[in-house]
C-alpha atoms as a PDB file:
ATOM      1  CA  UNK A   1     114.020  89.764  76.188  1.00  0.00           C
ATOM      2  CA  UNK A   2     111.752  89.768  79.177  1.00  0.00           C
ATOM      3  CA  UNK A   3     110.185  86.512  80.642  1.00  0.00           C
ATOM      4  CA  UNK A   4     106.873  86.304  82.528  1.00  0.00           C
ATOM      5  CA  UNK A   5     106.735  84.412  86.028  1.00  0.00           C
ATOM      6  CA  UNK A   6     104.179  84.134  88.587  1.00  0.00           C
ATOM      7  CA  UNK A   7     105.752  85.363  92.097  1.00  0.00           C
ATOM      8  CA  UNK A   8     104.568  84.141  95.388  1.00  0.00           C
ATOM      9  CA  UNK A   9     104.486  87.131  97.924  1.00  0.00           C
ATOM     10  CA  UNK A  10     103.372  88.210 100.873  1.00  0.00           C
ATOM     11  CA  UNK A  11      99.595  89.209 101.435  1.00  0.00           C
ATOM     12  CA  UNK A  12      99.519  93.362 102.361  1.00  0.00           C
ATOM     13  CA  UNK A  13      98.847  93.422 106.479  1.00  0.00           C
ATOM     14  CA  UNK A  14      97.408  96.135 107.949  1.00  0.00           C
ATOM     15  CA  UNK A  15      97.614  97.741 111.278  1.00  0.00           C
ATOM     16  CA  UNK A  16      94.382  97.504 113.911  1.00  0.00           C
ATOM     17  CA  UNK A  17      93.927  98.305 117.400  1.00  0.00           C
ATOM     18  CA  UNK A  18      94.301  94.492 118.002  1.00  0.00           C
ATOM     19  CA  UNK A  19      97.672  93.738 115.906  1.00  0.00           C
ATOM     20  CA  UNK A  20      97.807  93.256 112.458  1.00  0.00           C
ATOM     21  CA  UNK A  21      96.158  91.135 110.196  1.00  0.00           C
ATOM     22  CA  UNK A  22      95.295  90.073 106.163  1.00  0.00           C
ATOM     23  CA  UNK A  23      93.640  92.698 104.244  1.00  0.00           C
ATOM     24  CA  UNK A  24      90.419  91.591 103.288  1.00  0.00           C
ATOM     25  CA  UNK A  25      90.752  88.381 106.090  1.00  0.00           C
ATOM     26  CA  UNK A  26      88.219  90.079 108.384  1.00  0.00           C
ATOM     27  CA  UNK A  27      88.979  87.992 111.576  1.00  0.00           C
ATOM     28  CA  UNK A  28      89.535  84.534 110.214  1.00  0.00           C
ATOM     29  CA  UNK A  29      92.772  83.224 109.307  1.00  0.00           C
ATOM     30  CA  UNK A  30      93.125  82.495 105.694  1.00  0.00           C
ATOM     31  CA  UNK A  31      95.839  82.641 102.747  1.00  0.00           C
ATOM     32  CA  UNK A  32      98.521  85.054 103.658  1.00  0.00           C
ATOM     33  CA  UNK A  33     100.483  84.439 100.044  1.00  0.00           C
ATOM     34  CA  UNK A  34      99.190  86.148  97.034  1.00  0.00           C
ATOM     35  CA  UNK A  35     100.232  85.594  93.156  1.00  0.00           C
ATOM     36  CA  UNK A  36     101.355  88.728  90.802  1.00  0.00           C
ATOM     37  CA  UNK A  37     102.957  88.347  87.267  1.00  0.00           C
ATOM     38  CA  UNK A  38     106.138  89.805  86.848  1.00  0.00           C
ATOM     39  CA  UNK A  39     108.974  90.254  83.849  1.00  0.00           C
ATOM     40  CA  UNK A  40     112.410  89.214  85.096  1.00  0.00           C
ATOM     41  CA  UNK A  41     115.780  90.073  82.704  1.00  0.00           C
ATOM     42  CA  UNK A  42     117.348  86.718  82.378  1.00  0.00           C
ATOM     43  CA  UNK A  43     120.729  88.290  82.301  1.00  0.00           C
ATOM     44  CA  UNK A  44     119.930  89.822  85.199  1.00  0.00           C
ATOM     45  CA  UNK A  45     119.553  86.180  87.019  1.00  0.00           C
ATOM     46  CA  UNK A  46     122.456  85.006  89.381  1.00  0.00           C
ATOM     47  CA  UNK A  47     121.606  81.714  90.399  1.00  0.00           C
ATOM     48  CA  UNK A  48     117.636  79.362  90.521  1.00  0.00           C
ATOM     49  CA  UNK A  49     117.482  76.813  93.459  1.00  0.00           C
ATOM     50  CA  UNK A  50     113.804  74.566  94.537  1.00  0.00           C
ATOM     51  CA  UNK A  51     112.288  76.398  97.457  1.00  0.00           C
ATOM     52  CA  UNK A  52     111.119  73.500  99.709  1.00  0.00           C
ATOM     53  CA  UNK A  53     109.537  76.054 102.170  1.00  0.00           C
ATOM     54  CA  UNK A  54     107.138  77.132 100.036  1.00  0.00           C
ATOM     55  CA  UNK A  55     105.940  73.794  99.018  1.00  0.00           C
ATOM     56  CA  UNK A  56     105.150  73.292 102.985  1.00  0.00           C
ATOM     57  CA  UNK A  57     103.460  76.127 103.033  1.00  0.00           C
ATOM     58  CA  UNK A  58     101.407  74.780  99.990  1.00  0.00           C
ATOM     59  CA  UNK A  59     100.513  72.036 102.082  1.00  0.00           C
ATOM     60  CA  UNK A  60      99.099  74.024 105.022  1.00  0.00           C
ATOM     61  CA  UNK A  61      96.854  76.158 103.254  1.00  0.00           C
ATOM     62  CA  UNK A  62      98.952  79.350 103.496  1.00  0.00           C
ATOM     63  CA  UNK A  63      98.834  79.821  99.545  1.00  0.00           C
ATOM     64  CA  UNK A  64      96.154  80.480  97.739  1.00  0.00           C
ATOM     65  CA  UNK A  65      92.999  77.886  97.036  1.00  0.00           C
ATOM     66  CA  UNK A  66      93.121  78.033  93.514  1.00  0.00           C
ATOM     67  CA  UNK A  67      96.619  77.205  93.051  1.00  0.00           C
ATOM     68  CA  UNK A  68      97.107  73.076  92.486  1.00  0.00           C
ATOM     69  CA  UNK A  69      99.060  71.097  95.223  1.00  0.00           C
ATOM     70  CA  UNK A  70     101.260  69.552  93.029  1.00  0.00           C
ATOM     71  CA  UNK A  71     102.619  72.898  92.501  1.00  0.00           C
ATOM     72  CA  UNK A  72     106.658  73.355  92.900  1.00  0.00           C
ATOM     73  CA  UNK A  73     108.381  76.846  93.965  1.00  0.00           C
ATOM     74  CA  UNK A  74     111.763  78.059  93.043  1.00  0.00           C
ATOM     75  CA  UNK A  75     113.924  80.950  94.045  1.00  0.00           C
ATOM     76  CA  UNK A  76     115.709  83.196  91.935  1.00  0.00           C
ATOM     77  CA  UNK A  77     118.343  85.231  93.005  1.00  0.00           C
ATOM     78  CA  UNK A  78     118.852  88.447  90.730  1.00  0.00           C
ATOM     79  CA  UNK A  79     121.658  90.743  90.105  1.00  0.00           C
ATOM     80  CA  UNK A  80     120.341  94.493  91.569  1.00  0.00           C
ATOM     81  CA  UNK A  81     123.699  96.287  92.076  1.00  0.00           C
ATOM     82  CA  UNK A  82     125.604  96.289  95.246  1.00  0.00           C
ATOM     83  CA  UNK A  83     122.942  93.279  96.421  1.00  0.00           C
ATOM     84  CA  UNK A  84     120.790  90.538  95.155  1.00  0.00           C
ATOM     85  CA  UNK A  85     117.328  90.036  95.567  1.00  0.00           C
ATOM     86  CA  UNK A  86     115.987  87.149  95.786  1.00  0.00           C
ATOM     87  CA  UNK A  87     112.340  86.629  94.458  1.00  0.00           C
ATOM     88  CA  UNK A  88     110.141  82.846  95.068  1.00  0.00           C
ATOM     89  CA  UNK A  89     108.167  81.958  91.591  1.00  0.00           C
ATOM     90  CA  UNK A  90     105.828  79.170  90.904  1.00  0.00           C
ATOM     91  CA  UNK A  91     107.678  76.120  88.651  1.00  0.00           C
ATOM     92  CA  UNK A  92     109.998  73.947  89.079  1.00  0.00           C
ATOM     93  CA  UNK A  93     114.170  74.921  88.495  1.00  0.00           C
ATOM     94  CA  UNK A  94     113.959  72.898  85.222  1.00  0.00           C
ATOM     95  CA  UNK A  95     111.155  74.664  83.969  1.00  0.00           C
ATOM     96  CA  UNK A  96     112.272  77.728  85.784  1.00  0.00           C
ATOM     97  CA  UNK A  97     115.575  77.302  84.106  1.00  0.00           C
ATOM     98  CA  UNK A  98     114.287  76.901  80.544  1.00  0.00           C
ATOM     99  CA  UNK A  99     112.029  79.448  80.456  1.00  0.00           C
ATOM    100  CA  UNK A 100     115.639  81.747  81.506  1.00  0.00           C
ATOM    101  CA  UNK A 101     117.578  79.659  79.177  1.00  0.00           C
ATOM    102  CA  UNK A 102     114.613  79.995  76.113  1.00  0.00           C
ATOM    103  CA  UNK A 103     116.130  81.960  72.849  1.00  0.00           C
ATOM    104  CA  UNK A 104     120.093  82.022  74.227  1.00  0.00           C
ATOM    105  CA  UNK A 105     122.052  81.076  71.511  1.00  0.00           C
ATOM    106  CA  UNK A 106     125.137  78.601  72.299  1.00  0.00           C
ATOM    107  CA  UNK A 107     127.935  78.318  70.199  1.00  0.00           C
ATOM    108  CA  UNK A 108     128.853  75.214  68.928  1.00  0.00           C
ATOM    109  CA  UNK A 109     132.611  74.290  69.416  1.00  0.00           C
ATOM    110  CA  UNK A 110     133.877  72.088  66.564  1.00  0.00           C
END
């Protein structure tokens, strides 16, 4: 089973005769996070931890308008072989957490 997140990511740059800068930014400085579903494995998850860094970021206007400011971040570290990567998704590691945790079956010891 497959769970749907929201990732935060860096915005595409692009290369000018001046440096880089934001596709679609034009000269003025302006979000340089973007938002993109994606399906994450929950076996495939290693560890979930609050990503503080982010939330500053919020703050400053890095992140897109649209999302609120009471938003919280988490980062998920995920199994890919020989190394992890580690993705930053919008929620907080409890609701992170359950959404991972959401039709495993525990058995009871009695």
């Amino acid at each position: 089973m497959m769970v749907q997140l929201v990732e935060v990511l860096r915005a595409a740059l692009e290369e000018n005769s001046y440096g880089r800068r934001l596709l679609g930014q034009g000269s003025q400085a302006g979000p340089i996070y973007e938002l993109r579903q994606i399906s994450i494995n929950p076996s495939w998850v290693v560890h979930v931890r609050p990503d503080q860094v982010m939330k500053g970021n919020l703050n400053e206007g890095l992140l897109p308008e649209d999302l609120d400011k009471r938003s919280e971040f988490t980062r998920v570290l995920l199994n890919s072989g020989q190394h992890g990567e580690e993705v930053t998704v919008v929620g907080s590691t409890s609701s992170i957490r359950e959404k991972l945790n959401k039709g495993v079956r525990h058995l009871l010891k009695g």
